[in-house]
PDB file of N, CA and C in Angstrom:
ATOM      1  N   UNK A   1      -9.295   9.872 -22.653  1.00  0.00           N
ATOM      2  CA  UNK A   1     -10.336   8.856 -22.608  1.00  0.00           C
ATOM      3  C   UNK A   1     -10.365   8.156 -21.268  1.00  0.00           C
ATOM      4  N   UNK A   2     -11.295   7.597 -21.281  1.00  0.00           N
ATOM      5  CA  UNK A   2     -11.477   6.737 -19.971  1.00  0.00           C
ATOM      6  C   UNK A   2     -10.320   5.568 -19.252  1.00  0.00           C
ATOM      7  N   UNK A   3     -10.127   5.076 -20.768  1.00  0.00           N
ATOM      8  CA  UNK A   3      -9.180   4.059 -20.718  1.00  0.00           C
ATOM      9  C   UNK A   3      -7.601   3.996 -20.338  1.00  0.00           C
ATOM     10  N   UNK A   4      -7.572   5.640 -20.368  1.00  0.00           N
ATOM     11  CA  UNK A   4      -5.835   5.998 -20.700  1.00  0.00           C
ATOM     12  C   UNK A   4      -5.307   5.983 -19.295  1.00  0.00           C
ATOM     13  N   UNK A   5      -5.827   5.754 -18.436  1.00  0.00           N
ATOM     14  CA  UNK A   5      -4.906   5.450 -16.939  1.00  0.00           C
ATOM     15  C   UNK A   5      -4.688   4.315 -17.148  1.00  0.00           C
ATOM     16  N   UNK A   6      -5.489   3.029 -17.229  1.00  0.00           N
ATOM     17  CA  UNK A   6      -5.026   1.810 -17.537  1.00  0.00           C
ATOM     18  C   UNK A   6      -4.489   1.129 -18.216  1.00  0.00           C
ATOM     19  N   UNK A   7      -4.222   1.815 -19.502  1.00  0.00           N
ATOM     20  CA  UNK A   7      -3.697   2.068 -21.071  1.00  0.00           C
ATOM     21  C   UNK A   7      -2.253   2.217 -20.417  1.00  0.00           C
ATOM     22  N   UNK A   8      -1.627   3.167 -19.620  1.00  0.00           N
ATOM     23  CA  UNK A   8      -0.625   3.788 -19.094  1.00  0.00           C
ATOM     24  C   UNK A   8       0.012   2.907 -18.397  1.00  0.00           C
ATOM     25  N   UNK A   9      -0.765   2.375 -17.305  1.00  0.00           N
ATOM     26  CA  UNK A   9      -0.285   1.210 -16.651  1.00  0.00           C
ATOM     27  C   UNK A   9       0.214  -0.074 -17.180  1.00  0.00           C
ATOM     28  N   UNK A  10      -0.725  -0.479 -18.287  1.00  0.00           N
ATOM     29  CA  UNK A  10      -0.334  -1.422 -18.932  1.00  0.00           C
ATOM     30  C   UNK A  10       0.706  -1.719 -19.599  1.00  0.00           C
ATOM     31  N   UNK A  11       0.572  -0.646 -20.483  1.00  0.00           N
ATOM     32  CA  UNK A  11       2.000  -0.427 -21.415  1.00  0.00           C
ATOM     33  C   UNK A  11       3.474   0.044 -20.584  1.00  0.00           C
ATOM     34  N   UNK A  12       3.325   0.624 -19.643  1.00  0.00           N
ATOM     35  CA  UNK A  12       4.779   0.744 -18.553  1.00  0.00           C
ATOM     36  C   UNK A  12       4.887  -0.615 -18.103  1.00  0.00           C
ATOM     37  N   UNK A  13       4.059  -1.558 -17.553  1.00  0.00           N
ATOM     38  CA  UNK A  13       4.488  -2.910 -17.300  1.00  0.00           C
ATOM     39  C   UNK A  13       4.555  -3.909 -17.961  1.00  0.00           C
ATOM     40  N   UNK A  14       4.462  -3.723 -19.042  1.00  0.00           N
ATOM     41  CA  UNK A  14       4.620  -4.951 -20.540  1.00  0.00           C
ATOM     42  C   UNK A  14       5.477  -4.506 -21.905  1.00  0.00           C
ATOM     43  N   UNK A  15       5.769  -2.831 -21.510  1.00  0.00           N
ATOM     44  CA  UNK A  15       6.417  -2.439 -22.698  1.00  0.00           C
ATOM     45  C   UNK A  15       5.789  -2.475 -24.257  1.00  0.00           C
ATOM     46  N   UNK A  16       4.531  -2.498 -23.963  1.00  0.00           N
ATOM     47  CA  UNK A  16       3.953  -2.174 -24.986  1.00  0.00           C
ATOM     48  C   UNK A  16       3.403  -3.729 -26.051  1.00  0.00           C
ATOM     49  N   UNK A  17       4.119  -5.106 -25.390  1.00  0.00           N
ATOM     50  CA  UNK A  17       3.804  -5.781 -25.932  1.00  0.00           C
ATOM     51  C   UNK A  17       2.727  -6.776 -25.744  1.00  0.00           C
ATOM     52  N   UNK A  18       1.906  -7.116 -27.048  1.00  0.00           N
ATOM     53  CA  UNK A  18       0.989  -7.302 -27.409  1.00  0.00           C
ATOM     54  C   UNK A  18       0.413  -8.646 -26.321  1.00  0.00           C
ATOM     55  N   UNK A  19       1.203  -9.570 -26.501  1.00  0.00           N
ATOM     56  CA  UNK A  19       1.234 -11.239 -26.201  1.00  0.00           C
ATOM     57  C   UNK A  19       1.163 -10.568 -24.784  1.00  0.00           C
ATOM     58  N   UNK A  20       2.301 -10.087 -24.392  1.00  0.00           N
ATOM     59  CA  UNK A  20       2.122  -9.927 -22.711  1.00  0.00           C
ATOM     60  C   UNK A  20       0.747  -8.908 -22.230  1.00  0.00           C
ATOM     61  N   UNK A  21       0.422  -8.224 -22.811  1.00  0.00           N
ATOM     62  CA  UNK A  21      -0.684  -7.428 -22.454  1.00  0.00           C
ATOM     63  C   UNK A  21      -1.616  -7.715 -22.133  1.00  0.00           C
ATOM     64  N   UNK A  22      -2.030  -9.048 -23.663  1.00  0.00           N
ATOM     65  CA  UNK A  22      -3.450  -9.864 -23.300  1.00  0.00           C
ATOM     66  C   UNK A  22      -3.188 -11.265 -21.820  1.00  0.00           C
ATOM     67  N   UNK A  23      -1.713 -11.689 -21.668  1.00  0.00           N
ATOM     68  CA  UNK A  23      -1.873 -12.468 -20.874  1.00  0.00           C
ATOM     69  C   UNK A  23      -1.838 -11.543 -19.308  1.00  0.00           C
ATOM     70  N   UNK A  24      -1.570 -10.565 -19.187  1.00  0.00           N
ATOM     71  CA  UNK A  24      -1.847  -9.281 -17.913  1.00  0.00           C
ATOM     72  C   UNK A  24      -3.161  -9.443 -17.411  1.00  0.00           C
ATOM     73  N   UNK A  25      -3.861  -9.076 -18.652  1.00  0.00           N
ATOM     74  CA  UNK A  25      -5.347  -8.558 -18.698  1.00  0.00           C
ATOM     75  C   UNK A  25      -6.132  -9.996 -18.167  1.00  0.00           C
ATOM     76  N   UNK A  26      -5.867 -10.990 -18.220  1.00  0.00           N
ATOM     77  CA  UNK A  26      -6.301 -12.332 -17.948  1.00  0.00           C
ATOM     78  C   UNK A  26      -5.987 -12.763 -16.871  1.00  0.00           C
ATOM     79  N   UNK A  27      -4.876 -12.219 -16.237  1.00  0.00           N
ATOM     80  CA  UNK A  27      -4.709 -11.923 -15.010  1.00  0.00           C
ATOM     81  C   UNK A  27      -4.966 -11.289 -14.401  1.00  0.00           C
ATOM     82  N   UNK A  28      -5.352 -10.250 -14.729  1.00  0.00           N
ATOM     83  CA  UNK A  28      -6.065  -8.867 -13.819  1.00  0.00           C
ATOM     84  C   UNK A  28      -7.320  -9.487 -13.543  1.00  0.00           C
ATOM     85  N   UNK A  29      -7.859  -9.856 -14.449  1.00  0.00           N
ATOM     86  CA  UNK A  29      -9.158 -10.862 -14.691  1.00  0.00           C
ATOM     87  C   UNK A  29      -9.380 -11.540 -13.709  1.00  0.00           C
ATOM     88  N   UNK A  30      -8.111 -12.342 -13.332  1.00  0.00           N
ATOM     89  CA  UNK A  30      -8.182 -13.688 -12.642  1.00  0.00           C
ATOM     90  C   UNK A  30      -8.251 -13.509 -11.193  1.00  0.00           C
ATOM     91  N   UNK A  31      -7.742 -12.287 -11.210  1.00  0.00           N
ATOM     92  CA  UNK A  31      -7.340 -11.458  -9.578  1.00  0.00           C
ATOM     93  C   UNK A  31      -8.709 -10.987  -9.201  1.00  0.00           C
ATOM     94  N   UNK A  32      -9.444 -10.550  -9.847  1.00  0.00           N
ATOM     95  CA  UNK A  32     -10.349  -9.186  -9.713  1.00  0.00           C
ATOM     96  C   UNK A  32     -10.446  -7.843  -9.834  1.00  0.00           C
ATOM     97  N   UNK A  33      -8.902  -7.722 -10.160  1.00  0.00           N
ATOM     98  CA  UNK A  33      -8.675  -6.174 -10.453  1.00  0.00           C
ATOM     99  C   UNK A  33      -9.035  -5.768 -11.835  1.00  0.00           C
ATOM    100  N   UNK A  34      -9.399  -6.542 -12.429  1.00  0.00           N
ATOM    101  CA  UNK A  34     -10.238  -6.011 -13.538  1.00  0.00           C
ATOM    102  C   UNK A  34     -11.259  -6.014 -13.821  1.00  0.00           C
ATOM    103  N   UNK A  35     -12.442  -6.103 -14.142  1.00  0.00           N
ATOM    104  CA  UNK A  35     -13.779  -7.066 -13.788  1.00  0.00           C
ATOM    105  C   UNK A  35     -15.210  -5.723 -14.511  1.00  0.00           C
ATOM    106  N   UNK A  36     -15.906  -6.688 -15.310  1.00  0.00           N
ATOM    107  CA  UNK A  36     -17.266  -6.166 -15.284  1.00  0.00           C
ATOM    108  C   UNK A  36     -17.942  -5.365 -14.679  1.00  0.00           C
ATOM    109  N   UNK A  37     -18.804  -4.387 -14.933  1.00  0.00           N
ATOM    110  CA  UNK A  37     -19.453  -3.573 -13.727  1.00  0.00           C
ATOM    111  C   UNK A  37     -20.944  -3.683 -14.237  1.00  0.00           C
ATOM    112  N   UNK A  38     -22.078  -3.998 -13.690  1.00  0.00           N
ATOM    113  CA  UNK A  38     -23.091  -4.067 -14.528  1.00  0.00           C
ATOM    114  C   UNK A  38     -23.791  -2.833 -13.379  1.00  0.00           C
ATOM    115  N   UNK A  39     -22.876  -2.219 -12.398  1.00  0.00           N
ATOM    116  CA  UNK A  39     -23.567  -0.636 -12.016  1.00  0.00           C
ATOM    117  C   UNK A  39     -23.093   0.414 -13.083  1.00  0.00           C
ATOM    118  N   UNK A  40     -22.048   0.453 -13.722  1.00  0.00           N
ATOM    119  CA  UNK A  40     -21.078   1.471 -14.441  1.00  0.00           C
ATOM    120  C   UNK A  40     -21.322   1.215 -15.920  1.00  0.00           C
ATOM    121  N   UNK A  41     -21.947  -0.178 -15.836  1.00  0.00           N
ATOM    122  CA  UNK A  41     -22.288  -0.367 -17.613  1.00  0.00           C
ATOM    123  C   UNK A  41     -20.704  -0.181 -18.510  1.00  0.00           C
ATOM    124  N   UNK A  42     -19.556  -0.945 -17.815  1.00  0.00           N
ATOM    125  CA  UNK A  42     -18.306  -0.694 -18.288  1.00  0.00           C
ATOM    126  C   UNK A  42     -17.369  -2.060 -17.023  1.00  0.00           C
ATOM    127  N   UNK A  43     -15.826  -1.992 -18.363  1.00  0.00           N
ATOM    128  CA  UNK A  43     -15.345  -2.493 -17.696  1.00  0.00           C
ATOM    129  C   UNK A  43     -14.635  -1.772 -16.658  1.00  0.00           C
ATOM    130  N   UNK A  44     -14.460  -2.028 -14.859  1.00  0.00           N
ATOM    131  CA  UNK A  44     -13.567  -1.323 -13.970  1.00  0.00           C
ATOM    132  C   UNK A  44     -12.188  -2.055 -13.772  1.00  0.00           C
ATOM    133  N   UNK A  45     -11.258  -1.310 -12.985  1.00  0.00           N
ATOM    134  CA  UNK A  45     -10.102  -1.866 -12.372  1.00  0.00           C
ATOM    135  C   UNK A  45      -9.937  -0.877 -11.545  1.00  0.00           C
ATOM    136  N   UNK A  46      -8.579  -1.496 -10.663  1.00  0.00           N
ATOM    137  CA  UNK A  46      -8.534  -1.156  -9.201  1.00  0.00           C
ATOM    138  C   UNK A  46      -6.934  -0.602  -9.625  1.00  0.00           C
ATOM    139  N   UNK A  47      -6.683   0.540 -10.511  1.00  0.00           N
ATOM    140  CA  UNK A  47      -5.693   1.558 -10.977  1.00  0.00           C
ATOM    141  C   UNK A  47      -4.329   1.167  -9.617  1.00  0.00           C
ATOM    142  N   UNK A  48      -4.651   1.492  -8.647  1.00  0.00           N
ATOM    143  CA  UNK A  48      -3.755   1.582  -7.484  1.00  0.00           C
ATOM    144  C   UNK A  48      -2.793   0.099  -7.468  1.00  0.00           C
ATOM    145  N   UNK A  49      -3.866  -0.913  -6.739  1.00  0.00           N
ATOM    146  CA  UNK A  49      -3.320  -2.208  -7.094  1.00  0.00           C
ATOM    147  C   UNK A  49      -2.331  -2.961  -8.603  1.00  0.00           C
ATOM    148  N   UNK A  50      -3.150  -2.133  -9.262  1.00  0.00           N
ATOM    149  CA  UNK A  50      -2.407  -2.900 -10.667  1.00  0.00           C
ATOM    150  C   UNK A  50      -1.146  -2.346 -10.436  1.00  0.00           C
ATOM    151  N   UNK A  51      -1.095  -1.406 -10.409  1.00  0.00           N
ATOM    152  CA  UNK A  51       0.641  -0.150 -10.317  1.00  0.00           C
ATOM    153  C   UNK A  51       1.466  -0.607  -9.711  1.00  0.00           C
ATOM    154  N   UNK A  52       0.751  -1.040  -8.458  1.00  0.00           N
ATOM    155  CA  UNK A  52       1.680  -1.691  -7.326  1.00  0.00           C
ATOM    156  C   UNK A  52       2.403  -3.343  -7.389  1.00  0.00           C
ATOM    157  N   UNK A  53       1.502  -4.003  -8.604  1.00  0.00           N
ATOM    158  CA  UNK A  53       1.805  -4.767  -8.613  1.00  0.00           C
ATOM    159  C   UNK A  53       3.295  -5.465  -9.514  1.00  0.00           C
ATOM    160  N   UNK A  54       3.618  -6.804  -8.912  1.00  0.00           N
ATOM    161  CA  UNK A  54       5.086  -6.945  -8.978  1.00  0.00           C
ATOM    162  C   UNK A  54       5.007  -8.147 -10.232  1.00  0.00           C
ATOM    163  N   UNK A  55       5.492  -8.132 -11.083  1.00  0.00           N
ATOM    164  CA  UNK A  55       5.360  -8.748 -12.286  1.00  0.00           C
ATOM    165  C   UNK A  55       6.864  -8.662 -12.934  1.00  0.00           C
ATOM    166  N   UNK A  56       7.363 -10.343 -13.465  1.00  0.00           N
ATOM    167  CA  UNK A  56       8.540 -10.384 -14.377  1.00  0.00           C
ATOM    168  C   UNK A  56       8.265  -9.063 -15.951  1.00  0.00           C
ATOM    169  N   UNK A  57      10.144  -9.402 -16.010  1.00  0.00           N
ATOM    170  CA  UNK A  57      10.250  -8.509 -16.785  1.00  0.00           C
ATOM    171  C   UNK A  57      10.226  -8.948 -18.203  1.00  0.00           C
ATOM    172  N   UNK A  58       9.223 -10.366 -18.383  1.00  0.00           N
ATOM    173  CA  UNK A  58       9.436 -10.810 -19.566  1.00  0.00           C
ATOM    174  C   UNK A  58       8.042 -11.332 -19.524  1.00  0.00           C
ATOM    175  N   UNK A  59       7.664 -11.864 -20.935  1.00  0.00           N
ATOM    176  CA  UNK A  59       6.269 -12.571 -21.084  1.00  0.00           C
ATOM    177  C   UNK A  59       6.936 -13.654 -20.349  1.00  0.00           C
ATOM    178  N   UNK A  60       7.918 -14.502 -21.153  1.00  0.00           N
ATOM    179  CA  UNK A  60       8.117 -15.963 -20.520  1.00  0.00           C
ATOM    180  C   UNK A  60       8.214 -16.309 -19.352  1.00  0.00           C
ATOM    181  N   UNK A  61       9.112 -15.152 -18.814  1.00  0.00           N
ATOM    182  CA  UNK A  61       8.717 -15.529 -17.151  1.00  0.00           C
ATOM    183  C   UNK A  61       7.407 -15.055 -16.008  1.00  0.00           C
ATOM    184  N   UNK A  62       6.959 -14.764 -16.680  1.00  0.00           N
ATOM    185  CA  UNK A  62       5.642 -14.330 -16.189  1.00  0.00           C
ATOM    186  C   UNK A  62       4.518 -15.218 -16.585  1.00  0.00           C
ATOM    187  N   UNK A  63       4.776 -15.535 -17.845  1.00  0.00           N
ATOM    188  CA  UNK A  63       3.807 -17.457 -18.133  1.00  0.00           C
ATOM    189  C   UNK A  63       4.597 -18.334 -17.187  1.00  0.00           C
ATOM    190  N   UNK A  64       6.131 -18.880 -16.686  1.00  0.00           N
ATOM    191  CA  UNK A  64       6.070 -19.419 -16.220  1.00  0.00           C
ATOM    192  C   UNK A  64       5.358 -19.102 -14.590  1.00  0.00           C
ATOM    193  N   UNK A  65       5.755 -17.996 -13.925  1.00  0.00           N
ATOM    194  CA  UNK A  65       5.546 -18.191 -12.615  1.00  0.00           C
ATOM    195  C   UNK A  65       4.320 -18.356 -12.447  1.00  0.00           C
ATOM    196  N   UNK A  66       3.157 -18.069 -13.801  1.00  0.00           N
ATOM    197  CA  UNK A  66       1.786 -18.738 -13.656  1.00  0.00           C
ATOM    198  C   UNK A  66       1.277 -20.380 -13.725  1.00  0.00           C
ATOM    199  N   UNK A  67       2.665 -20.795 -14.069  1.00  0.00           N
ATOM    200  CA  UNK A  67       2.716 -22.395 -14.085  1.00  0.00           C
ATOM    201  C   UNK A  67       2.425 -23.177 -12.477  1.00  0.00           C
ATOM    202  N   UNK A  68       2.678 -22.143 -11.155  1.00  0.00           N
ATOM    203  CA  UNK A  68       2.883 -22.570 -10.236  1.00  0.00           C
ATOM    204  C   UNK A  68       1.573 -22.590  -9.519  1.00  0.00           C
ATOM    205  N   UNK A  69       0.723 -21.565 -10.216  1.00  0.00           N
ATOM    206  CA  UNK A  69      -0.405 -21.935  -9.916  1.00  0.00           C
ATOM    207  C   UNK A  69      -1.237 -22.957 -10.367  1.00  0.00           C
ATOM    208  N   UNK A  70      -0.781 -23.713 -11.073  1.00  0.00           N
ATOM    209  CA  UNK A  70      -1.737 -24.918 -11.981  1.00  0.00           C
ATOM    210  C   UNK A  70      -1.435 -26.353 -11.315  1.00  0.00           C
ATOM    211  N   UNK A  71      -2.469 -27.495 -11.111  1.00  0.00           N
ATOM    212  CA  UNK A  71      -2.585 -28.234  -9.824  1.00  0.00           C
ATOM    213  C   UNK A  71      -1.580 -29.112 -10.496  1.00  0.00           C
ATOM    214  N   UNK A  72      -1.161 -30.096  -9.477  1.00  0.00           N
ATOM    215  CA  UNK A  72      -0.050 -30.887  -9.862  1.00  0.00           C
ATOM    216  C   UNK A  72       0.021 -32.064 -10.817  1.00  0.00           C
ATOM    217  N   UNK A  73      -1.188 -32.268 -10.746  1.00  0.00           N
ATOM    218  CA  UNK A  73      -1.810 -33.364 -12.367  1.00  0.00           C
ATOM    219  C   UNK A  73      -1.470 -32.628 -13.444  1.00  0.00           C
ATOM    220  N   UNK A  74      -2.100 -31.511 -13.541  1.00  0.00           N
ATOM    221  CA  UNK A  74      -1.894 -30.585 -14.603  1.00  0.00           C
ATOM    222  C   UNK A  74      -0.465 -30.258 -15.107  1.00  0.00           C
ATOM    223  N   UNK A  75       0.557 -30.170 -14.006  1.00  0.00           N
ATOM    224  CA  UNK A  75       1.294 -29.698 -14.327  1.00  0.00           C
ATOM    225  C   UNK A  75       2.525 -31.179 -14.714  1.00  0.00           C
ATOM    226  N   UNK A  76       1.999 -32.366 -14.264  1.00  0.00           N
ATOM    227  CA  UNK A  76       3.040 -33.522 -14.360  1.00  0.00           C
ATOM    228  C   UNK A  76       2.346 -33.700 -15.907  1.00  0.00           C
ATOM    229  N   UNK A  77       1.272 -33.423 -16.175  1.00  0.00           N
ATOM    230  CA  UNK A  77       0.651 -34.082 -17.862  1.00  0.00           C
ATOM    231  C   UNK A  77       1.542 -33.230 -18.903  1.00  0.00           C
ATOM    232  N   UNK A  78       1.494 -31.661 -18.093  1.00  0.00           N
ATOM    233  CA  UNK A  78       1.984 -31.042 -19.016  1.00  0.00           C
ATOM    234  C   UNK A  78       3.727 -31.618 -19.676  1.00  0.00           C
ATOM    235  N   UNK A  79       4.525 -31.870 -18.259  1.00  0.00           N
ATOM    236  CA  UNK A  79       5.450 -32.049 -18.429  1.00  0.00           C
ATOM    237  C   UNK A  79       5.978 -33.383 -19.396  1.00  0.00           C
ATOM    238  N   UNK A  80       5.097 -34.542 -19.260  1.00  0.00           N
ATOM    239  CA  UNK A  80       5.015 -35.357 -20.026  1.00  0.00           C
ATOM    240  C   UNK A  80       4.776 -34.551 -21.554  1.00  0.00           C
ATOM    241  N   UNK A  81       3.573 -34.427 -21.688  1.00  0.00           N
ATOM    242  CA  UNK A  81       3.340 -34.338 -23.215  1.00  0.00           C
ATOM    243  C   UNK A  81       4.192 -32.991 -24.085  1.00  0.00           C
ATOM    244  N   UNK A  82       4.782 -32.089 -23.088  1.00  0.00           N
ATOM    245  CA  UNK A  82       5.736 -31.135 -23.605  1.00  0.00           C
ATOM    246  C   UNK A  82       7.324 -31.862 -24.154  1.00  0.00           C
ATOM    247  N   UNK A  83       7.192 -33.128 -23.945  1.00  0.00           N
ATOM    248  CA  UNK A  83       8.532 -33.989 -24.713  1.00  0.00           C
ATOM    249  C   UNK A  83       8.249 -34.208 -26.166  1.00  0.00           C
ATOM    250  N   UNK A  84       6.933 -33.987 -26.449  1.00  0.00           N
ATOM    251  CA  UNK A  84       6.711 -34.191 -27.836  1.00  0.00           C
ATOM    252  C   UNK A  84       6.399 -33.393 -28.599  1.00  0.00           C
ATOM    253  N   UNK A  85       6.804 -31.995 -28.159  1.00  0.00           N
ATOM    254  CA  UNK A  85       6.663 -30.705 -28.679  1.00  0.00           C
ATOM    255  C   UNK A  85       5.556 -29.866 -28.795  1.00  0.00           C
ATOM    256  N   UNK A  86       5.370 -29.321 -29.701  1.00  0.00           N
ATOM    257  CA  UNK A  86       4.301 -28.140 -29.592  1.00  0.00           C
ATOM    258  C   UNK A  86       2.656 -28.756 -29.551  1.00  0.00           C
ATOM    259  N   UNK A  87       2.777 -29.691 -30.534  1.00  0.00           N
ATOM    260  CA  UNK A  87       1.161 -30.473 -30.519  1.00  0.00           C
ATOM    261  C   UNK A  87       1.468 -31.771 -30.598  1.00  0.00           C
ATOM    262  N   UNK A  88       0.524 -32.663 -30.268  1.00  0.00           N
ATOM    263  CA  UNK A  88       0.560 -34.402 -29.728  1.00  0.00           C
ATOM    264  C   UNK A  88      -0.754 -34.328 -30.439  1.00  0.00           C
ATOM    265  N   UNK A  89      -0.478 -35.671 -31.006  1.00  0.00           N
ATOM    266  CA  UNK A  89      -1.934 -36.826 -31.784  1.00  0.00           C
ATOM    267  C   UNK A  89      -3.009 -37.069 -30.557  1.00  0.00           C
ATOM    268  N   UNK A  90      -3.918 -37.172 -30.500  1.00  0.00           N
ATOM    269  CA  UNK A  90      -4.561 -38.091 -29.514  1.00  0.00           C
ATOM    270  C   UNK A  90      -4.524 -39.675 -29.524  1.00  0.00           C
ATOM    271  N   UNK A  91      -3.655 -40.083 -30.745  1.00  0.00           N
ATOM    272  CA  UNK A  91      -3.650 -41.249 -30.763  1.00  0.00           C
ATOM    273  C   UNK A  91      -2.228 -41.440 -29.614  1.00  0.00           C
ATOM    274  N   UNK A  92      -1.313 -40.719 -29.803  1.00  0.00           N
ATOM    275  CA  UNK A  92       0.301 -40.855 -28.862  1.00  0.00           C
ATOM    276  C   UNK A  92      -0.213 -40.725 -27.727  1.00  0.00           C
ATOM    277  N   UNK A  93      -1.106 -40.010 -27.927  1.00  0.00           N
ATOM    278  CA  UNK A  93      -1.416 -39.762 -25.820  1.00  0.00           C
ATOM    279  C   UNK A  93      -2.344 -40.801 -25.073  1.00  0.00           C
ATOM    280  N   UNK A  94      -2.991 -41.299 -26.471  1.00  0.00           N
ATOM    281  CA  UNK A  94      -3.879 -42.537 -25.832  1.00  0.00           C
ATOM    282  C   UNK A  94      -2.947 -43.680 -25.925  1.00  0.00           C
ATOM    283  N   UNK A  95      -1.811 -43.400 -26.799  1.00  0.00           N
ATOM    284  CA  UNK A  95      -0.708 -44.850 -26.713  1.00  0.00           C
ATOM    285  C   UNK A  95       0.085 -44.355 -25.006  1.00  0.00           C
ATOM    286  N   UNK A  96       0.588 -43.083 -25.045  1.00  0.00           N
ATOM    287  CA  UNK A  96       0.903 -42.739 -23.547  1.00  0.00           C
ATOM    288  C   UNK A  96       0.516 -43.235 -22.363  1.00  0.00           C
ATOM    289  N   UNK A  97      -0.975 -42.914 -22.463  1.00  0.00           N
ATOM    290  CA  UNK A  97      -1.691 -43.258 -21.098  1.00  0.00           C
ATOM    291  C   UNK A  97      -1.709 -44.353 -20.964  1.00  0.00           C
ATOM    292  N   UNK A  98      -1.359 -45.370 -21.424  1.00  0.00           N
ATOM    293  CA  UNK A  98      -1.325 -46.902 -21.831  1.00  0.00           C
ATOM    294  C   UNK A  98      -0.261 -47.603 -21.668  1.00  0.00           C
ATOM    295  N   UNK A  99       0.751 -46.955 -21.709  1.00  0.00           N
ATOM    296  CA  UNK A  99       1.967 -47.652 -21.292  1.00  0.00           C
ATOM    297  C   UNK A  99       2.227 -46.970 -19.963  1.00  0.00           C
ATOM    298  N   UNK A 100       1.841 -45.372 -19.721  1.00  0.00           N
ATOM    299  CA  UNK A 100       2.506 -45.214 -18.561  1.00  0.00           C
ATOM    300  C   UNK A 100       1.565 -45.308 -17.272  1.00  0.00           C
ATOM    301  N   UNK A 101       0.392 -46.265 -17.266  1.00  0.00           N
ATOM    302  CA  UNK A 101      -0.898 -46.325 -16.721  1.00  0.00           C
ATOM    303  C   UNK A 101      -1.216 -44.435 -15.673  1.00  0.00           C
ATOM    304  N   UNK A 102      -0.977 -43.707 -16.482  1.00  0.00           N
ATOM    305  CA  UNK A 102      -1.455 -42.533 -15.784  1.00  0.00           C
ATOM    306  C   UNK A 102      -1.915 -41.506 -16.906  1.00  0.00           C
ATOM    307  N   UNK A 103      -3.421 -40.872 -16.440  1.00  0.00           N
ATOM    308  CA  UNK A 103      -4.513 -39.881 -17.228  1.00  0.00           C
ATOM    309  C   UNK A 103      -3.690 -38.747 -17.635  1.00  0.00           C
ATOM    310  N   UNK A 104      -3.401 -38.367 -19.067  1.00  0.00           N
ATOM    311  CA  UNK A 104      -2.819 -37.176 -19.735  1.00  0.00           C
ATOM    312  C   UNK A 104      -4.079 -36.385 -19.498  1.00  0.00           C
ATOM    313  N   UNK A 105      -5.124 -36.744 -20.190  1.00  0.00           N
ATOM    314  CA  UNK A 105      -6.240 -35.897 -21.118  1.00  0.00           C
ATOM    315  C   UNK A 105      -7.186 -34.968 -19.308  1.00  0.00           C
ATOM    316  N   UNK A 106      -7.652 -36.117 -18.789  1.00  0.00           N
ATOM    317  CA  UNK A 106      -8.512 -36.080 -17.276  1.00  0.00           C
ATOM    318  C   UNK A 106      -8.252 -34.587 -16.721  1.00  0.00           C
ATOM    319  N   UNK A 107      -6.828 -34.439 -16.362  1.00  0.00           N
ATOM    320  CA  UNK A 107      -6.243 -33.212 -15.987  1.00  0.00           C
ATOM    321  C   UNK A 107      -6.872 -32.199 -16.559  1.00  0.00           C
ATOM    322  N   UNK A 108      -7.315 -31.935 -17.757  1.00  0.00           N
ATOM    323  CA  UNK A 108      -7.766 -30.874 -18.371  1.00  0.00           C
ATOM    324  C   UNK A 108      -9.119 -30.683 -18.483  1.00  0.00           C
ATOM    325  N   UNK A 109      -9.796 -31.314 -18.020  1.00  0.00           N
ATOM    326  CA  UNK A 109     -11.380 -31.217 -18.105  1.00  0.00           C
ATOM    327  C   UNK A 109     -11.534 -30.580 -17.096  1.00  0.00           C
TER     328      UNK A 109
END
């Protein structure tokens, strides 16, 4: 099939797993090496580049080193509201922003 060079690639650099595959592909995305073709009426990628490219050997570290791309508001809100675990009230974060006079929510718009 069409797909099975990139199919190939994918699965040699993620090991087949699922979570890491779709966050790849969102990156390939993000790069351009993956991308729409409205000449080809299909999705393309740039086979060579992806191969070559240098990627952890884990999902987690590969979500983090994408952390370094995210601006520094973003990433100080995150660090705040990640003390309160997986999900936060909007009421704690509006009690947050209130005591610690600095925008949680702003960052994300």
């Amino acid at each position: 099939r069409l797909t099975r060079p990139l199919a190939d690639i994918l699965y040699h650099k993620t090991k087949g797993s699922p979570f890491f595959i779709k966050q790849l592909m969102i990156d390939l995305y993000k790069r351009r090496l993956l991308y729409p073709s409205l000449t080809h009426r299909r999705w393309v990628w740039e086979s060579d580049n992806i191969r070559d490219m240098e990627i952890p050997d884990s999902v987690a570290s590969f979500i983090m080193n994408s952390f370094h791309c995210l601006p520094p508001d973003v990433l100080s809100a995150l660090s705040v509201l990640s003390c309160f675990g997986a999900s936060v009230s909007i009421s704690l974060i509006e009690t947050l922003e209130a005591e610690i006079h600095t925008p949680l929510m702003a960052p994300f718009d």
